[in-house]
N, C-alpha and C. Protein backbone atom coordinates (compact mmCIF):
# COMPACT_ATOMS: atom_id res chain seq x y z
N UNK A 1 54.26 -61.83 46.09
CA UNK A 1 53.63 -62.44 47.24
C UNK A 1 52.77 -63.62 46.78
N UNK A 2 52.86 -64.69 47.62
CA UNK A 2 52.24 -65.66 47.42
C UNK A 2 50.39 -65.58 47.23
N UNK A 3 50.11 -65.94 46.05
CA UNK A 3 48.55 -65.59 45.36
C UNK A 3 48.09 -67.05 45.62
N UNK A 4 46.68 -67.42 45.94
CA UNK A 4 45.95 -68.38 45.44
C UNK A 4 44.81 -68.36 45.00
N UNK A 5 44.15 -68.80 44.02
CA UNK A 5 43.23 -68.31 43.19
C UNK A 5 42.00 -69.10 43.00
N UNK A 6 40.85 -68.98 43.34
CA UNK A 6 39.45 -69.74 43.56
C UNK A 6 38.56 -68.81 42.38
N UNK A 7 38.42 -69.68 41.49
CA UNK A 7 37.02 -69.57 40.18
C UNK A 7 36.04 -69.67 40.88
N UNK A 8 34.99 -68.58 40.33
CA UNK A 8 33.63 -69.20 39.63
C UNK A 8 33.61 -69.11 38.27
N UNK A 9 32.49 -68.51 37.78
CA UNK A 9 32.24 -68.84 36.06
C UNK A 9 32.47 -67.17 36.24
N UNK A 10 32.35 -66.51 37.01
CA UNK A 10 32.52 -64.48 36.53
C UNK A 10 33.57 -63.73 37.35
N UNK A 11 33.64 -64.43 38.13
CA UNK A 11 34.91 -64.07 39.10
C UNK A 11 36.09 -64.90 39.31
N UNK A 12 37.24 -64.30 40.26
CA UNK A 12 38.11 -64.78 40.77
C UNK A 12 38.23 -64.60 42.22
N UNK A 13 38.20 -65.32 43.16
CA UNK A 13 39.05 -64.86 44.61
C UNK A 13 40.11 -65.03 44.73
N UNK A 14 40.97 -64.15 44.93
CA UNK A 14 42.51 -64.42 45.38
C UNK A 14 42.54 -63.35 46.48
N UNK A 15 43.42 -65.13 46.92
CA UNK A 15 43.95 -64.56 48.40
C UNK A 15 45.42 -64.79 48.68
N UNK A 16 45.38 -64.12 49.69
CA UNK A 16 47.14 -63.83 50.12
C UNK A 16 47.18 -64.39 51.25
N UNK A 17 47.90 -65.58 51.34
CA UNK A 17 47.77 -66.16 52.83
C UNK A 17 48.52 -65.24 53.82
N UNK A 18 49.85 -65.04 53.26
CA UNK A 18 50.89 -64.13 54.24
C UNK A 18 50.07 -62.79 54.73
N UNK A 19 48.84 -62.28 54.18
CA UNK A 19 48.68 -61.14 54.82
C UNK A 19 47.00 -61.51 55.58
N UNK A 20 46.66 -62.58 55.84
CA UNK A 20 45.27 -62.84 56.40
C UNK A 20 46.23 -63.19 57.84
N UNK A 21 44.70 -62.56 58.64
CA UNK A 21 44.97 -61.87 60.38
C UNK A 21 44.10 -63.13 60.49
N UNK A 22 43.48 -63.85 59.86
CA UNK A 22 42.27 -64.80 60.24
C UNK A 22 41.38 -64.29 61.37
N UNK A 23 40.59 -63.47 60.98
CA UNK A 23 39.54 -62.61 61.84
C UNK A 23 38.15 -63.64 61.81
N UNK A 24 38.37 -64.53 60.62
CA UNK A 24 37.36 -65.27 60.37
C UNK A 24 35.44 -64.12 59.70
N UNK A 25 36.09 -63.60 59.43
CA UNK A 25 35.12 -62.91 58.88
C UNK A 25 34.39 -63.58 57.80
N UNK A 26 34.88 -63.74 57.17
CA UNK A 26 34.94 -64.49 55.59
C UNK A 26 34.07 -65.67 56.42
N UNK A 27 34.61 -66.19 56.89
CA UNK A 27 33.88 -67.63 57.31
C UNK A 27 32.20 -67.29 57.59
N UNK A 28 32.72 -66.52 58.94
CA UNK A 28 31.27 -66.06 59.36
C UNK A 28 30.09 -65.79 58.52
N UNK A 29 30.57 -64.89 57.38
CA UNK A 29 30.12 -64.40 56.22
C UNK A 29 29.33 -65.40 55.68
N UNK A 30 30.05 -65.70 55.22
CA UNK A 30 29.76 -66.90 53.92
C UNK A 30 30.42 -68.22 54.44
N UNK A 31 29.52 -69.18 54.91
CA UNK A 31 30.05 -70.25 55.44
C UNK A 31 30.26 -71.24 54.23
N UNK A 32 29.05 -71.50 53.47
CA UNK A 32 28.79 -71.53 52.27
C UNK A 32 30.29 -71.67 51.23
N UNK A 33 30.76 -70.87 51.31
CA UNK A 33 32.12 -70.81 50.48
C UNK A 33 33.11 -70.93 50.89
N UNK A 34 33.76 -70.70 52.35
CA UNK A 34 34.56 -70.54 53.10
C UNK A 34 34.80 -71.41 54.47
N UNK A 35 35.40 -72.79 54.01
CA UNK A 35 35.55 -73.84 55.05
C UNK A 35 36.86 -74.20 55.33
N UNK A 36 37.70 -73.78 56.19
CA UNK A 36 39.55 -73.65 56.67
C UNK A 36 39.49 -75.11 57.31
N UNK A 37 38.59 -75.82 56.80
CA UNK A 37 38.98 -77.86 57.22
C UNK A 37 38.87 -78.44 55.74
N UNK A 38 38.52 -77.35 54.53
CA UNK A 38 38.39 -78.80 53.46
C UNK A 38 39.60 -77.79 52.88
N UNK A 39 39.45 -78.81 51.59
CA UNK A 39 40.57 -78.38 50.41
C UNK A 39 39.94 -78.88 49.07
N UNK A 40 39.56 -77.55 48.03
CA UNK A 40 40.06 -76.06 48.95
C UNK A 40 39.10 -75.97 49.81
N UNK A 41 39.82 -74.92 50.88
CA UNK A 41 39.04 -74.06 51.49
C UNK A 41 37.92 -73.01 50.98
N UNK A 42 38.17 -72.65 49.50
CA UNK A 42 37.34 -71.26 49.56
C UNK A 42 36.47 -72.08 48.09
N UNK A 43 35.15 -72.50 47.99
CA UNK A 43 34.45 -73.12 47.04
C UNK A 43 33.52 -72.06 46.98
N UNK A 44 34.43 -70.97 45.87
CA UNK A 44 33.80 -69.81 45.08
C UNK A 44 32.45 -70.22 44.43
N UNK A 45 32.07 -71.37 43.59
CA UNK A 45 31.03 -71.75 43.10
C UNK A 45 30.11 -71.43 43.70
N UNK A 46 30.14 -71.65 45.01
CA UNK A 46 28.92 -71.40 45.67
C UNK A 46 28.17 -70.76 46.58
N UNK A 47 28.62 -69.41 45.41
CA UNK A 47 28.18 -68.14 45.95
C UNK A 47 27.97 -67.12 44.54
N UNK A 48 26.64 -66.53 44.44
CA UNK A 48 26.96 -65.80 43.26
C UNK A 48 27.99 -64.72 43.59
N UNK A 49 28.28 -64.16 42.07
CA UNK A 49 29.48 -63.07 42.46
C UNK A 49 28.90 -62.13 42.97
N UNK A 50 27.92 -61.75 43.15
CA UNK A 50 27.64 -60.18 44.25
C UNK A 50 27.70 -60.53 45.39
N UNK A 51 27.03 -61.74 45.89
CA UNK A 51 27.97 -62.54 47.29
C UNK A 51 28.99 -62.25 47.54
N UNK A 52 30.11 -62.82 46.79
CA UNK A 52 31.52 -62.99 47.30
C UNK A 52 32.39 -61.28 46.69
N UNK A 53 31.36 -60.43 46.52
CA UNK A 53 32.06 -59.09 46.41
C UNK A 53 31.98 -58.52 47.88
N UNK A 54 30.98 -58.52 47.76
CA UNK A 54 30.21 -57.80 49.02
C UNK A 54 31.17 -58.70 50.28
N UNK A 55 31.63 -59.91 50.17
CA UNK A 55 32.42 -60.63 51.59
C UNK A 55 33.38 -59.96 51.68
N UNK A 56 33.96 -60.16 50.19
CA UNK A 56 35.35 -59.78 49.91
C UNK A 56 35.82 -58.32 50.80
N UNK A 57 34.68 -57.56 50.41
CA UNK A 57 34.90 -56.16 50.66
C UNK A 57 34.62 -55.64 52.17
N UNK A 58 34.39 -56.97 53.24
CA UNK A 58 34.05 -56.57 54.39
C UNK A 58 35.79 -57.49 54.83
N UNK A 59 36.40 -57.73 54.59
CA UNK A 59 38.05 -58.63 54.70
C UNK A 59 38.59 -57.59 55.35
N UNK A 60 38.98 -58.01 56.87
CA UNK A 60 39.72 -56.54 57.33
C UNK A 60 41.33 -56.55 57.25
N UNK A 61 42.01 -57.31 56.92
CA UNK A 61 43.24 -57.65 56.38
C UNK A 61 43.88 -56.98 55.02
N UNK A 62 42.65 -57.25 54.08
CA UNK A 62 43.18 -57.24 52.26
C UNK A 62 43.40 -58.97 51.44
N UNK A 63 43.81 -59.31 52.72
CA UNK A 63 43.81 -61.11 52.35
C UNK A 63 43.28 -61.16 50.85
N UNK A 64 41.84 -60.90 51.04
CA UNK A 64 41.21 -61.63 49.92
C UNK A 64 40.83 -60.61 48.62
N UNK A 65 40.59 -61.02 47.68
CA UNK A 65 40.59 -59.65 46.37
C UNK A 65 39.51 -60.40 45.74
N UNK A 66 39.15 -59.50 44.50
CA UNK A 66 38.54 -60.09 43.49
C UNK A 66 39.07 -59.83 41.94
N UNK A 67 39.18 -60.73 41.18
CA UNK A 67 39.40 -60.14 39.74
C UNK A 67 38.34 -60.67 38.65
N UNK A 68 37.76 -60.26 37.81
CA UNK A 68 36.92 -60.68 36.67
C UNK A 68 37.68 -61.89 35.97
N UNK A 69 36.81 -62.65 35.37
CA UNK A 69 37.61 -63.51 34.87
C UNK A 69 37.01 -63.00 33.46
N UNK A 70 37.73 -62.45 32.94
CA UNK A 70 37.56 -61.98 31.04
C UNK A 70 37.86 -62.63 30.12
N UNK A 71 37.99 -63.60 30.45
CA UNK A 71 38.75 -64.90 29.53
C UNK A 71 37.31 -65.57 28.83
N UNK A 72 36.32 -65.48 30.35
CA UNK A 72 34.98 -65.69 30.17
C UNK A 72 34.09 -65.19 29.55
N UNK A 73 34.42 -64.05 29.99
CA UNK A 73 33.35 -63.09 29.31
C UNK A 73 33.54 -63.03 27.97
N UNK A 74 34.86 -62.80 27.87
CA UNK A 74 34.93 -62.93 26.00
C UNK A 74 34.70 -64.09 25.03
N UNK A 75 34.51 -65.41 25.99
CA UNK A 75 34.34 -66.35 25.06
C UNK A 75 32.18 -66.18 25.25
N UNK A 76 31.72 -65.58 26.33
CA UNK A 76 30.13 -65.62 26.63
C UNK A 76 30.12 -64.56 25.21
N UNK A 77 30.85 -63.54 24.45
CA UNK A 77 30.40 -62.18 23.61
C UNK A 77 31.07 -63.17 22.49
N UNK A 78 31.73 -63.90 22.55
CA UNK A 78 31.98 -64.51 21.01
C UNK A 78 33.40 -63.90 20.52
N UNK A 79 34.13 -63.64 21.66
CA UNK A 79 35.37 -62.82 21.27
C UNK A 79 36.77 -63.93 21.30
N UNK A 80 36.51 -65.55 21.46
CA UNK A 80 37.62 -66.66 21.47
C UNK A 80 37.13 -67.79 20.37
C-alpha cells in the first residue's frame, strides 16, 4: 500500500492515503503540522514527538502511524 513518510529528528509519520476517511482530525489537532493546502502537507518538524504520538493515536482511520527513526538514534549513541 501506498506509504508516505514525514521526518522529524526522532520520529517518522507515515501515512496511507488510500485508507484516510479525512475526518480531519489530525488537522484539528495539530494545525501546526497538518496543512491539506501546502506541500507537504504534514510538517512533522513542528511538533515535538509526544505531540504527534498522542495525534497520531487519536486517527480514526489508521491513515497515519508512527515509526522511530533509529538511524538517528544510533548515530546520537555513537553507533554510525
Amino acid at each position: 500500500m501506498e506509504t508516505h513518510e514525514y521526518p522529524n529528528k526522532e520520529i517518522t509519520i507515515l501515512w496511507k492515503p488510500k485508507l484516510c476517511i479525512h475526518a480531519a482530525v489530525c488537522v484539528n489537532t495539530l494545525s501546526k503540522v497538518y496543512n491539506p493546502k501546502e506541500r507537504p502537507w504534514i510538517k512533522a518538524e513542528n511538533a515535538t514527538a509526544q505531540e504527534l504520538i498522542d495525534q497520531v493515536a487519536k486517527c480514526p482511520s489508521g491513515a497515519l502511524s508512527i515509526k522511530r527513526n533509529t538511524y538517528l538514534e544510533d548515530l546520537d549513541n555513537g553507533k554510525h
